[in-house]
N, C-alpha and C. Protein backbone atom coordinates (compact mmCIF):
# COMPACT_ATOMS: atom_id res chain seq x y z
N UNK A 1 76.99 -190.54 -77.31
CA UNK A 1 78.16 -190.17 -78.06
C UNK A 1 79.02 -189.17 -77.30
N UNK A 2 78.31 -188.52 -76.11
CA UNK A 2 78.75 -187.58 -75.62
C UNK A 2 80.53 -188.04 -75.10
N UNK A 3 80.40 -189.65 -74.87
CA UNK A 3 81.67 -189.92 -73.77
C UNK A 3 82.73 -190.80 -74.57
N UNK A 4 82.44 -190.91 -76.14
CA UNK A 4 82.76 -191.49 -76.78
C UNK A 4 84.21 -190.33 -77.67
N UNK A 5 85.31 -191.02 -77.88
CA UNK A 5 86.47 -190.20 -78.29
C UNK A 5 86.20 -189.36 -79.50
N UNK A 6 86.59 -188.36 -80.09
CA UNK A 6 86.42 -187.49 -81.05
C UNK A 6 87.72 -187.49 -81.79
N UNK A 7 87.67 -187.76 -83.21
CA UNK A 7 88.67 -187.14 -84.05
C UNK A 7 88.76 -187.00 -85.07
N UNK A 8 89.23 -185.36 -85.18
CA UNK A 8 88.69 -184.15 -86.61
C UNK A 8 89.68 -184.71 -87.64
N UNK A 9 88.91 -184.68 -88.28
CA UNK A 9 89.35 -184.82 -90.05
C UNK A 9 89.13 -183.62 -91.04
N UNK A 10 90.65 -182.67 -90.94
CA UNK A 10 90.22 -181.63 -92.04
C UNK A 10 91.16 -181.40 -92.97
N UNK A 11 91.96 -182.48 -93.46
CA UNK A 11 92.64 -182.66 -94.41
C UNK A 11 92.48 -182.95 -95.58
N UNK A 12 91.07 -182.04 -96.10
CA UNK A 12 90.42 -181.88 -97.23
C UNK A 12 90.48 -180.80 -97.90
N UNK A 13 90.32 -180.75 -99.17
CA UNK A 13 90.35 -179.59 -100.32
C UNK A 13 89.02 -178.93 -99.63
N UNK A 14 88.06 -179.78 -100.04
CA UNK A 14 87.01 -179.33 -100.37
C UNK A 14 85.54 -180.30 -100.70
N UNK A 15 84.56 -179.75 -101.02
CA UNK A 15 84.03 -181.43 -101.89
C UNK A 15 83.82 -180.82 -103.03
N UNK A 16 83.33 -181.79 -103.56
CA UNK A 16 83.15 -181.47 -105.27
C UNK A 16 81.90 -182.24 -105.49
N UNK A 17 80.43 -182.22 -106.48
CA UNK A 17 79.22 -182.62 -106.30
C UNK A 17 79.34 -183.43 -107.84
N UNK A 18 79.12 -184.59 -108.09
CA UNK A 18 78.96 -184.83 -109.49
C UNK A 18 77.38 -185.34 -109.80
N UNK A 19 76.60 -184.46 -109.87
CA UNK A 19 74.92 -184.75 -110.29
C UNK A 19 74.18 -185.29 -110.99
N UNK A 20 74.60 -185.71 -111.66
CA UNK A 20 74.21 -186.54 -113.40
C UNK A 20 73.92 -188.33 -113.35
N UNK A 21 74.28 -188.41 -112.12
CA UNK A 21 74.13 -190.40 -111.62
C UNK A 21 72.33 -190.71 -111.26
N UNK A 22 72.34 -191.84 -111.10
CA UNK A 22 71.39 -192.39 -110.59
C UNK A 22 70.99 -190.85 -109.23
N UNK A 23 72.31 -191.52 -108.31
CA UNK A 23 72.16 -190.62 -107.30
C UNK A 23 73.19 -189.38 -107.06
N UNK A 24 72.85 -188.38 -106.68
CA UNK A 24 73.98 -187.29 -106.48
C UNK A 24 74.80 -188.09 -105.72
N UNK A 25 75.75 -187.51 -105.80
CA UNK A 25 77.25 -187.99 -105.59
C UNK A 25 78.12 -186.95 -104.81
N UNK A 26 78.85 -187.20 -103.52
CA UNK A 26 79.46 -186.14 -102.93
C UNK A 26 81.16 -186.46 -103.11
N UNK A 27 81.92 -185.54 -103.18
CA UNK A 27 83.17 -185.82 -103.48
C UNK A 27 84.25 -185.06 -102.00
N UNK A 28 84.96 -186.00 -101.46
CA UNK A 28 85.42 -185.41 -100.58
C UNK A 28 87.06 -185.37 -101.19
N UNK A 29 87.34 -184.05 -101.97
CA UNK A 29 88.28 -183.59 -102.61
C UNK A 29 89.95 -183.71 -101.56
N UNK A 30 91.11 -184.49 -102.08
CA UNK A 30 92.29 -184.75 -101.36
C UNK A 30 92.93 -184.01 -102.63
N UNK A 31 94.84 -183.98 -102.24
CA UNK A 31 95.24 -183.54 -103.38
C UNK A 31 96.52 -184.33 -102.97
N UNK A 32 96.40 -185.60 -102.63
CA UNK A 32 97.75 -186.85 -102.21
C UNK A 32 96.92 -188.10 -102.59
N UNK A 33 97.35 -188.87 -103.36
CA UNK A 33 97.22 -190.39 -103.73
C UNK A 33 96.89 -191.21 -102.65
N UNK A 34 98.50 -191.09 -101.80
CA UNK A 34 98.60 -191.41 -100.30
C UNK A 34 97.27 -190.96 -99.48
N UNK A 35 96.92 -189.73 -99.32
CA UNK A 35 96.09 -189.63 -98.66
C UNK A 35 94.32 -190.49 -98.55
N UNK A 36 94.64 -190.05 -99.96
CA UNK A 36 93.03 -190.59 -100.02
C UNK A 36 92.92 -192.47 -99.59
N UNK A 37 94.12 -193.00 -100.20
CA UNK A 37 94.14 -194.36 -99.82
C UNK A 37 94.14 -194.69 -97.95
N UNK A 38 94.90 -193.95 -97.22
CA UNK A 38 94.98 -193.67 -96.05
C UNK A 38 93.67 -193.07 -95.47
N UNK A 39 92.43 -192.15 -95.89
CA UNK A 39 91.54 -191.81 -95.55
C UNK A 39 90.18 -193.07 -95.63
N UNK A 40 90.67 -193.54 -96.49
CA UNK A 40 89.88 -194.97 -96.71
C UNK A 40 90.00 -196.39 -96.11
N UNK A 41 91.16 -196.47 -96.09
CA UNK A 41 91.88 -197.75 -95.56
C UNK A 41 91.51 -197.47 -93.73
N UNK A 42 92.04 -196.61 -93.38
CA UNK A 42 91.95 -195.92 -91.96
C UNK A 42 90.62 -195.03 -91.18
N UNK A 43 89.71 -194.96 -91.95
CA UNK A 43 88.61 -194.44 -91.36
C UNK A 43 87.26 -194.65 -91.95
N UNK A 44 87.20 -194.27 -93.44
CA UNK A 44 86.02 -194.54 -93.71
C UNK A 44 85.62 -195.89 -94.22
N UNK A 45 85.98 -196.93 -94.53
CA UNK A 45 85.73 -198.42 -94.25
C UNK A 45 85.07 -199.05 -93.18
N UNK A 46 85.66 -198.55 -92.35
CA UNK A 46 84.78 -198.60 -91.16
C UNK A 46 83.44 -198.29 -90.41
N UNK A 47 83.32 -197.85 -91.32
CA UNK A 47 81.81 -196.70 -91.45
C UNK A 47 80.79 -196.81 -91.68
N UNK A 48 79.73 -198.02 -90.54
CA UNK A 48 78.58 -199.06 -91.54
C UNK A 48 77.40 -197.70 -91.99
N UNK A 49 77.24 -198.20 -93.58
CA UNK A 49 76.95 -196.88 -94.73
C UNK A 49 75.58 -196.43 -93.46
N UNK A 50 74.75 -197.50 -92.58
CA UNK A 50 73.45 -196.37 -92.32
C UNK A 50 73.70 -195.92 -91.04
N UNK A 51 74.88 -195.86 -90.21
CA UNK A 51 75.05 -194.68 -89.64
C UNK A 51 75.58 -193.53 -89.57
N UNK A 52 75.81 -193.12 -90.68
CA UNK A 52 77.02 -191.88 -91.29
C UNK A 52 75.95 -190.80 -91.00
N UNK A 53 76.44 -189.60 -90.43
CA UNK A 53 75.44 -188.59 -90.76
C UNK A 53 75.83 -187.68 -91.19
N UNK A 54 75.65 -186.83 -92.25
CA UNK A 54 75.91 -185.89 -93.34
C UNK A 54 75.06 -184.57 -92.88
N UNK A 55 75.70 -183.36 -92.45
CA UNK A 55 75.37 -182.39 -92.35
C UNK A 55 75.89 -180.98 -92.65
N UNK A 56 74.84 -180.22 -93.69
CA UNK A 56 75.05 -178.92 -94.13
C UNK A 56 74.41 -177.91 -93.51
N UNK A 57 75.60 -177.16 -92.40
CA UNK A 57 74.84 -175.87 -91.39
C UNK A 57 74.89 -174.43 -92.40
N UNK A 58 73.88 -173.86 -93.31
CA UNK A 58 74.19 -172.90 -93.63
C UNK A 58 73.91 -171.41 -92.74
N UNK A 59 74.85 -170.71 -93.38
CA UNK A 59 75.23 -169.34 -92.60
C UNK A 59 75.45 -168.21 -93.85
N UNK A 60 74.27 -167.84 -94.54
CA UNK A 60 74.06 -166.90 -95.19
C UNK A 60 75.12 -167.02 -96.95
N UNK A 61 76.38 -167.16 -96.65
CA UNK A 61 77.13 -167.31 -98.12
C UNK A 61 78.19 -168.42 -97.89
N UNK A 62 78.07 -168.51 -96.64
CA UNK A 62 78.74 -169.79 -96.77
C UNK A 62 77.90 -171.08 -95.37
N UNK A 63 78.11 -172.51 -95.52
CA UNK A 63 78.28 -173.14 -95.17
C UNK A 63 79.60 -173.95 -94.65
N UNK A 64 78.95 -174.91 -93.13
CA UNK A 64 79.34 -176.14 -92.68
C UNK A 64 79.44 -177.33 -92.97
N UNK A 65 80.20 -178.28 -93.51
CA UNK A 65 79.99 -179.27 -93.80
C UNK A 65 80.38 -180.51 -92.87
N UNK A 66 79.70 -181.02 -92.14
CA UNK A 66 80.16 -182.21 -90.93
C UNK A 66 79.74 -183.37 -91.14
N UNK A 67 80.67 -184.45 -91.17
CA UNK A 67 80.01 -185.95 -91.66
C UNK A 67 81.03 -186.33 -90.55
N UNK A 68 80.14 -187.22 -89.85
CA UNK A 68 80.66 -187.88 -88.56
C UNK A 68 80.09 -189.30 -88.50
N UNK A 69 80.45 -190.44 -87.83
CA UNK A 69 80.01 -191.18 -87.81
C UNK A 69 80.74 -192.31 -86.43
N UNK A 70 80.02 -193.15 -85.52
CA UNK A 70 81.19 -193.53 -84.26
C UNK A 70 81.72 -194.94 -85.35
N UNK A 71 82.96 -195.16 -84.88
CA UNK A 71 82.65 -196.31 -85.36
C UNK A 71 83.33 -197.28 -83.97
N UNK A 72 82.46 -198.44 -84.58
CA UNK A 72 83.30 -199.03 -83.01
C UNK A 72 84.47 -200.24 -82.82
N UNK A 73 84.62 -200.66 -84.18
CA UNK A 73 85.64 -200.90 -84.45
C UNK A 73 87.26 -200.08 -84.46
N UNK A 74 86.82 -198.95 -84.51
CA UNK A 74 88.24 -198.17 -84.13
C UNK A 74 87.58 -197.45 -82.85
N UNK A 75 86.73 -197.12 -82.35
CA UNK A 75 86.45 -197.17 -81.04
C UNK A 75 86.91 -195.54 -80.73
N UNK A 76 86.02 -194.84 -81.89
CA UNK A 76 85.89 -193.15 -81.76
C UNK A 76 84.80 -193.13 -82.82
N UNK A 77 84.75 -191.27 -83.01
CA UNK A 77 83.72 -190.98 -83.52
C UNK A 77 84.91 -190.25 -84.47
N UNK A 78 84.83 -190.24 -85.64
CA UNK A 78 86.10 -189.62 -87.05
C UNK A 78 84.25 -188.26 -87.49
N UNK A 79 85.42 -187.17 -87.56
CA UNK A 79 84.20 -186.12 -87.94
C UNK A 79 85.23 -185.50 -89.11
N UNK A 80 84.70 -185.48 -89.85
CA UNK A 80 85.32 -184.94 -91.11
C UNK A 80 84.27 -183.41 -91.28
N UNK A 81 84.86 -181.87 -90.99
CA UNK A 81 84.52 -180.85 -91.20
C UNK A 81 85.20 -179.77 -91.83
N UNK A 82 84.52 -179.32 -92.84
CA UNK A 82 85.20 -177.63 -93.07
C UNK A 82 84.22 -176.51 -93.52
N UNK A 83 84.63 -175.60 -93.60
CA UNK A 83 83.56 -174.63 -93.77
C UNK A 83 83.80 -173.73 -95.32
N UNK A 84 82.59 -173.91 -95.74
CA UNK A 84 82.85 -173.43 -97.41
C UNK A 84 81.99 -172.35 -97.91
N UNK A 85 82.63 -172.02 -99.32
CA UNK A 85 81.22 -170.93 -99.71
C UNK A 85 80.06 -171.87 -100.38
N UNK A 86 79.13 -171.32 -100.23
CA UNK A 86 77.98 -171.61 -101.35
C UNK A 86 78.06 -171.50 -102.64
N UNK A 87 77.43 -172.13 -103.40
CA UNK A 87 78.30 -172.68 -104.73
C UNK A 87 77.07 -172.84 -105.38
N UNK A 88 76.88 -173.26 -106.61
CA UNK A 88 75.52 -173.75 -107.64
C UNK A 88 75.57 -174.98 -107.33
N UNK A 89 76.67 -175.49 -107.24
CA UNK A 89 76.68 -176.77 -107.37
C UNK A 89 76.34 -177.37 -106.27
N UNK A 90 76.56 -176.93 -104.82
CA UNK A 90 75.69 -177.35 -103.78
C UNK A 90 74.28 -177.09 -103.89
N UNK A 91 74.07 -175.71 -104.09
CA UNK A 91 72.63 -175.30 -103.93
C UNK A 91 71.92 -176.77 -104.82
N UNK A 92 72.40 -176.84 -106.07
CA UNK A 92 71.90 -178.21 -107.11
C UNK A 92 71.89 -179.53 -106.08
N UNK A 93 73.09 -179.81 -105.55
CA UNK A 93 73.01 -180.85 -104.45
C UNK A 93 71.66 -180.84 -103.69
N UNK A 94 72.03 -179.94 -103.01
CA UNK A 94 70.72 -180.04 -102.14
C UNK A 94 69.19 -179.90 -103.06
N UNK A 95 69.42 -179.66 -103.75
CA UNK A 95 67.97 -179.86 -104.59
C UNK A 95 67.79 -181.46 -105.07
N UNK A 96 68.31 -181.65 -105.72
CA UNK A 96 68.87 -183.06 -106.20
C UNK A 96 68.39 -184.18 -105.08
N UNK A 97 68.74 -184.07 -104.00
CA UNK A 97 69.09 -185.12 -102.72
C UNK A 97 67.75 -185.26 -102.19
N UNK A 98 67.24 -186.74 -102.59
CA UNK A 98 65.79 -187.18 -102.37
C UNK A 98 65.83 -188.86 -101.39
N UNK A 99 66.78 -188.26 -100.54
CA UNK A 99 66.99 -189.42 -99.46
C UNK A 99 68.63 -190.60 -99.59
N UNK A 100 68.81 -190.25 -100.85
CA UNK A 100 70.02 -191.28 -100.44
C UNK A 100 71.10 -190.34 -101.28
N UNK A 101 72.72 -190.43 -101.33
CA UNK A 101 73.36 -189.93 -101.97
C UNK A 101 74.69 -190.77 -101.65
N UNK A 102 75.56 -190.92 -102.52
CA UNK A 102 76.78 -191.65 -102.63
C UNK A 102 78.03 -190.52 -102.44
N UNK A 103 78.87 -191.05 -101.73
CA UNK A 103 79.88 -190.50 -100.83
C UNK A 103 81.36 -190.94 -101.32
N UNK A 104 82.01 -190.46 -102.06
CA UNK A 104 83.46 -190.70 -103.15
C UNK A 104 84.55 -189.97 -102.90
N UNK A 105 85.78 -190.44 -102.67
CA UNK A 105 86.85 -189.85 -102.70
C UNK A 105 87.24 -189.70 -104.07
N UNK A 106 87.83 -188.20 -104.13
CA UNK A 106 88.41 -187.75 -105.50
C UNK A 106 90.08 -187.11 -105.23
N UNK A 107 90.91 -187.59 -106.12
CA UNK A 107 92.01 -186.84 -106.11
C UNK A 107 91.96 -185.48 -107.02
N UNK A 108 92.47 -184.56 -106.28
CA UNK A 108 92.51 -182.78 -107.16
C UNK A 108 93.53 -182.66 -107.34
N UNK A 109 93.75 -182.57 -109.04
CA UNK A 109 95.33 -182.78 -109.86
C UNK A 109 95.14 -181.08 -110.03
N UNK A 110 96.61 -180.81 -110.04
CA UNK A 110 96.20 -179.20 -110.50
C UNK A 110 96.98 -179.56 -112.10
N UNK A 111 96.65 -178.86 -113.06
CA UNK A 111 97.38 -178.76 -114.12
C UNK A 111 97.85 -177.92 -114.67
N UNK A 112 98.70 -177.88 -115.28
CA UNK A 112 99.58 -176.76 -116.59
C UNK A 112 98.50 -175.46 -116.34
N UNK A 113 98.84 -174.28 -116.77
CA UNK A 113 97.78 -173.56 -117.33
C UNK A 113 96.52 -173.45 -117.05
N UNK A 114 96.45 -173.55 -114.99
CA UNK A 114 95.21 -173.59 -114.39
C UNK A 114 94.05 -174.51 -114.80
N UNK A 115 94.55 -175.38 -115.20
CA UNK A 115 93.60 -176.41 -115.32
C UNK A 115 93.45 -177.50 -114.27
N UNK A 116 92.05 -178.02 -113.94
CA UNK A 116 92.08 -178.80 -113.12
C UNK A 116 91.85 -180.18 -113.70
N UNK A 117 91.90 -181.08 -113.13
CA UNK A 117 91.19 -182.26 -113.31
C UNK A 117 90.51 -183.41 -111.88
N UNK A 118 89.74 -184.08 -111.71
CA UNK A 118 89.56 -184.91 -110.74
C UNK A 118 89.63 -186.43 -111.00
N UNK A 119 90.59 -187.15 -110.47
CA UNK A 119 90.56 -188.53 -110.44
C UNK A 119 90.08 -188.94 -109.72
N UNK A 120 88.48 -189.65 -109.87
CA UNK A 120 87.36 -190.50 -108.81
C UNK A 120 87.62 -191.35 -108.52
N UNK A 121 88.01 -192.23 -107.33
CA UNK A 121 88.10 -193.61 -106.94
C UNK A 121 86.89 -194.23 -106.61
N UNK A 122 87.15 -195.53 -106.80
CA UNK A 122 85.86 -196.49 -106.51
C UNK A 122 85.45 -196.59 -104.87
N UNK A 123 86.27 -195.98 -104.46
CA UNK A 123 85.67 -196.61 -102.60
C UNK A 123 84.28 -195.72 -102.75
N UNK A 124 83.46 -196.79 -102.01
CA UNK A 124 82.11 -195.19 -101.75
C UNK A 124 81.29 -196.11 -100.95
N UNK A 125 80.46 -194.68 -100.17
CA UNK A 125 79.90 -195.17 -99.15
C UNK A 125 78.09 -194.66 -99.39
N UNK A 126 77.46 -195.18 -98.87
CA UNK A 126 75.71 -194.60 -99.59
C UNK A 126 75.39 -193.95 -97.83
N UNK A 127 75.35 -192.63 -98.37
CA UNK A 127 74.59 -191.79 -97.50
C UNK A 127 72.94 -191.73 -97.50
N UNK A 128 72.49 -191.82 -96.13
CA UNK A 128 70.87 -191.78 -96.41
C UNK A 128 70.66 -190.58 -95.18
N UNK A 129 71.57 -190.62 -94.21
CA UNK A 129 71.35 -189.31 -93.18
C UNK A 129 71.66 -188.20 -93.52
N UNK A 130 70.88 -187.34 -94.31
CA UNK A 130 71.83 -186.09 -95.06
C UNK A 130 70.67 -185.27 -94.54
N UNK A 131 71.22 -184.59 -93.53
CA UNK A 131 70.45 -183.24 -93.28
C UNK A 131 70.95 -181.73 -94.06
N UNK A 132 69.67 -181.04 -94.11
CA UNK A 132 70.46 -179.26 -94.44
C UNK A 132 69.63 -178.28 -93.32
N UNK A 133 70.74 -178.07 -92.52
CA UNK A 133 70.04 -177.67 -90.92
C UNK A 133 70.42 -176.04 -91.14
N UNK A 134 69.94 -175.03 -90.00
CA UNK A 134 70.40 -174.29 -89.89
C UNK A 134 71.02 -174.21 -88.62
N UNK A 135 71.39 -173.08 -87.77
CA UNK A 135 72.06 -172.71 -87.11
C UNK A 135 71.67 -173.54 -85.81
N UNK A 136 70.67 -172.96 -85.56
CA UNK A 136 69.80 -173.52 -84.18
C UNK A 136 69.28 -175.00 -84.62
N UNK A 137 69.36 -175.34 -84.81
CA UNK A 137 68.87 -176.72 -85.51
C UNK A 137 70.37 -177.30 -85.11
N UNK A 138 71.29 -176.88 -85.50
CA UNK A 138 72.47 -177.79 -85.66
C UNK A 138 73.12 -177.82 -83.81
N UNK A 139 72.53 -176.67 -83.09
CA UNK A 139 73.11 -176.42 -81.39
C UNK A 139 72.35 -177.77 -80.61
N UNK A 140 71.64 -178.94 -81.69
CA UNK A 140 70.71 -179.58 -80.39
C UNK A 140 71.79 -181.14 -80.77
N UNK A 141 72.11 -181.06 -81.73
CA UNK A 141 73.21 -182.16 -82.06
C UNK A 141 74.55 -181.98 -81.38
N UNK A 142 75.38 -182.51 -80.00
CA UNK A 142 76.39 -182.23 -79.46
C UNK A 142 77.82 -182.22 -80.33
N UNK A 143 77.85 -183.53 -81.37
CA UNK A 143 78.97 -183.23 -82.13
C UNK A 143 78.87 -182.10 -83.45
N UNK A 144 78.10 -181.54 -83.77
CA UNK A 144 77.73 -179.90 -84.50
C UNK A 144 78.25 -179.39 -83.54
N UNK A 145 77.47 -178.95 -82.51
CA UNK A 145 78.09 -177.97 -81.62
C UNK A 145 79.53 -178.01 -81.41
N UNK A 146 80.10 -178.93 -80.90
CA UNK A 146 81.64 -178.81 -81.35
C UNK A 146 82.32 -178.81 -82.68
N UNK A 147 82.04 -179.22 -83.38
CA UNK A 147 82.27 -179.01 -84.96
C UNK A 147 81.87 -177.15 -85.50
N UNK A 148 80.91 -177.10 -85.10
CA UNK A 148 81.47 -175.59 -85.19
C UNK A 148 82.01 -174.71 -84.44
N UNK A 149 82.34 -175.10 -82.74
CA UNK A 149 83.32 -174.30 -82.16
C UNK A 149 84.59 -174.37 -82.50
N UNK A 150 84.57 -175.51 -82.93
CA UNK A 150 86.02 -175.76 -84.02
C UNK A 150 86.26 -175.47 -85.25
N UNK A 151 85.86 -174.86 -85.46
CA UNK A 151 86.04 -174.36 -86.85
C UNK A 151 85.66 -172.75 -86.56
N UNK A 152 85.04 -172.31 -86.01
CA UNK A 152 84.91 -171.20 -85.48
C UNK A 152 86.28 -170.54 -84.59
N UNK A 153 87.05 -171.32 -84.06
CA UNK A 153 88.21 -171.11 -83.16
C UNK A 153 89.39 -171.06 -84.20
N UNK A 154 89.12 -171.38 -85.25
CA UNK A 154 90.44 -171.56 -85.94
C UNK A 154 90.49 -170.10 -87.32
N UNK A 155 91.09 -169.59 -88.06
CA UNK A 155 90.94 -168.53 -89.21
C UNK A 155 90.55 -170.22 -90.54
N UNK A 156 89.85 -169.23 -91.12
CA UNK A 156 89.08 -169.72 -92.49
C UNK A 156 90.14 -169.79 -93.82
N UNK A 157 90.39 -171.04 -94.29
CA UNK A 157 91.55 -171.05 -95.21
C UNK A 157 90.76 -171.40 -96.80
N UNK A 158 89.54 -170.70 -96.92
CA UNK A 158 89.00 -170.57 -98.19
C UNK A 158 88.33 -169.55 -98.93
């Protein structure tokens, strides 16, 4: 993968965890219609579900989140990363996650009077590579290691 093209995807909110399914459920939070249809149509379709790899680098109060996958039909590797706080609702994730988990785009409506809401779309992809690494754990994987010099090089917008 080392010689294979790279390209970051961080035109995300956030994720959002919905726990209560068969299987936990990861939400990769947009806040454009357009987008999410464009994030689907253009990258993750492409994405045969058992080579995706899902990884959470934690770092004391917050975490990494990197899901990368090559594909070779578009003929790169799409890494979707950002770096977040720790939450219940992850910590629950990762408790929850007993080998497989489903992977969903959600639109984030803001509403009236600080209210939110999430509109779930049907695209989804079944994650079975879901690691929760730490630091040194994550330096032996080459696209981590750049995924967090990149995100490390840039200021934190959460």
């Amino acid at each position: 993968m080392v010689d294979s093209k790279i390209d970051w995807f961080e035109n995300f909110l956030g994720l959002g965890y919905h726990l209560y399914d068969v299987r936990p459920v990861l939400l990769v939070l947009l806040d454009e219609r357009k987008e999410i249809a464009n994030t689907w149509n253009k990258i993750l379709k492409y994405f045969p579900d058992d080579e995706i790899k899902t990884r959470f680098i934690e770092r004391g109060s917050t975490y990494e989140f990197v899901l990368y996958c090559e594909s070779r039909i578009l003929q790169t590797t799409w890494v979707f990363l950002k770096s977040l706080n720790m939450s219940e609702h992850y910590k629950q994730f990762k408790e929850d996650y007993d080998g497989a988990a489903v992977l969903k785009l959600a639109l984030y409506i803001k509403k009236k009077k600080g209210d939110n809401e999430l509109e779930i779309f049907k695209y989804q992809k079944r994650l079975t590579n879901v690691k929760f690494l730490t630091e040194p754990e994550a330096e032996q994987d080459f696209i981590l290691t750049r995924a967090t010099q990149k995100l490390h090089d840039k200021p934190h917008d959460n």
